[in-house]
Protein backbone atom coordinates (compact mmCIF):
# COMPACT_ATOMS: atom_id res chain seq x y z
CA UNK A 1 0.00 0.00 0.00
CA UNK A 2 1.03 3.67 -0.87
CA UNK A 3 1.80 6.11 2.02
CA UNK A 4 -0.26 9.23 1.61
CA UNK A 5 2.09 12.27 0.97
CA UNK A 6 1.58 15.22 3.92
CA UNK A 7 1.44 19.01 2.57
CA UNK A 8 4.99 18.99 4.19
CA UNK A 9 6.31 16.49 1.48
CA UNK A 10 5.28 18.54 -1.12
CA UNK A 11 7.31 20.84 -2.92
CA UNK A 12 6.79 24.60 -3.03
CA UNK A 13 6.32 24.37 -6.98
CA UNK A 14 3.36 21.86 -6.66
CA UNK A 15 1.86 23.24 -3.39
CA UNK A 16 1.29 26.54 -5.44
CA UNK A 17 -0.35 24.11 -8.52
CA UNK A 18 -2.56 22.55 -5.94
CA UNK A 19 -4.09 25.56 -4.60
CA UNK A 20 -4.66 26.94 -8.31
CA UNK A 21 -6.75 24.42 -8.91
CA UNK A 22 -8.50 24.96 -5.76
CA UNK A 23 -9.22 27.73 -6.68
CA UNK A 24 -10.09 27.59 -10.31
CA UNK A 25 -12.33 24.34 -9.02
CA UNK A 26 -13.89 27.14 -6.03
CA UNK A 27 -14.58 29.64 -8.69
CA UNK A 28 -16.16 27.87 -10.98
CA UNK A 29 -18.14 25.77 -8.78
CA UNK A 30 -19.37 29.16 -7.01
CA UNK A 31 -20.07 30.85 -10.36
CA UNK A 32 -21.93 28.19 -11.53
CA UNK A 33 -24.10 27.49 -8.37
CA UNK A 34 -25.02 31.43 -8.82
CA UNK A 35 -25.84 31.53 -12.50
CA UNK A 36 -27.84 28.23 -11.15
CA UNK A 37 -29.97 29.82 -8.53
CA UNK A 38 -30.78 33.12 -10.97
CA UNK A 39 -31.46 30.94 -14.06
CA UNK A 40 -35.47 30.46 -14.33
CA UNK A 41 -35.89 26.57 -14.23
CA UNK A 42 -37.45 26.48 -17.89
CA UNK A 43 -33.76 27.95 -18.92
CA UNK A 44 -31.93 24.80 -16.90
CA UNK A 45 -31.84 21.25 -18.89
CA UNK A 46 -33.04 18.95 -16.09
CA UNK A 47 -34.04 19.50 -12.57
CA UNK A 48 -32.05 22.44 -10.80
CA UNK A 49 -31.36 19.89 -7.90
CA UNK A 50 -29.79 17.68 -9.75
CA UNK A 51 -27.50 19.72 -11.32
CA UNK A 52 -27.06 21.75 -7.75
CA UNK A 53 -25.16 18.22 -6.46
CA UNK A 54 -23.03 17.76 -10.19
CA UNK A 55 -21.41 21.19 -9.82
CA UNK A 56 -20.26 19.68 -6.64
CA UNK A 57 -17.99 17.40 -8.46
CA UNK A 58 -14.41 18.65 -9.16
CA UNK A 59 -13.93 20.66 -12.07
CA UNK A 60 -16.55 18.10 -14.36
CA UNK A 61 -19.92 19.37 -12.79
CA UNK A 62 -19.46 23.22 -13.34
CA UNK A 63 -18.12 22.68 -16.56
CA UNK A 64 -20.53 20.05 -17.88
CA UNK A 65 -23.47 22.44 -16.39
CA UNK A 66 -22.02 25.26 -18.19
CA UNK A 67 -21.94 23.04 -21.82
CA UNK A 68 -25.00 21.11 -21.65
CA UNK A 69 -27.03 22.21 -18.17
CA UNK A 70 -28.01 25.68 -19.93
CA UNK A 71 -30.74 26.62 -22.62
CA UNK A 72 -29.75 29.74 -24.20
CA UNK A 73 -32.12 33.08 -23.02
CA UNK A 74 -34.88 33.50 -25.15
CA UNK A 75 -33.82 36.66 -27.30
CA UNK A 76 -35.49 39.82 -26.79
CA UNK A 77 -36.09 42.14 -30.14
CA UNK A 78 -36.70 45.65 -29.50
């Protein structure tokens, strides 16, 4: 079995990688659980809870709610 490596065995080079991604993986999570909760449920493709829990999931969720989880807004001519 694999020992677990500590923060402390890490070097400074891939300490500052690992909290990039966390985060890029914060930010989009957060800006996608926003957009989310403002979107009108007839603009979301599938039940809002649903995709509430997949943005939860590392950097697939937000991502696959921002490619396929979306209609497009109706457009407005003036």
């Amino acid at each position: 079995m694999t020992q677990r490596r500590r923060w402390s065995d890490l070097t400074p080079r891939q300490r500052e990688v690992l909290r990039l991604a966390i985060v890029v993986q914060v930010a989009l999570a957060l800006t996608a659980w926003v957009d989310l909760a403002r979107r009108p449920a007839a603009q979301v493709r599938g039940p809002k809870g649903a995709w509430a829990l997949a943005i939860a999931i590392n950097f697939v969720g937000p991502l696959a709610y921002f490619a396929r989880g979306r209609r497009p807004a109706p457009v407005v001519k003036v």
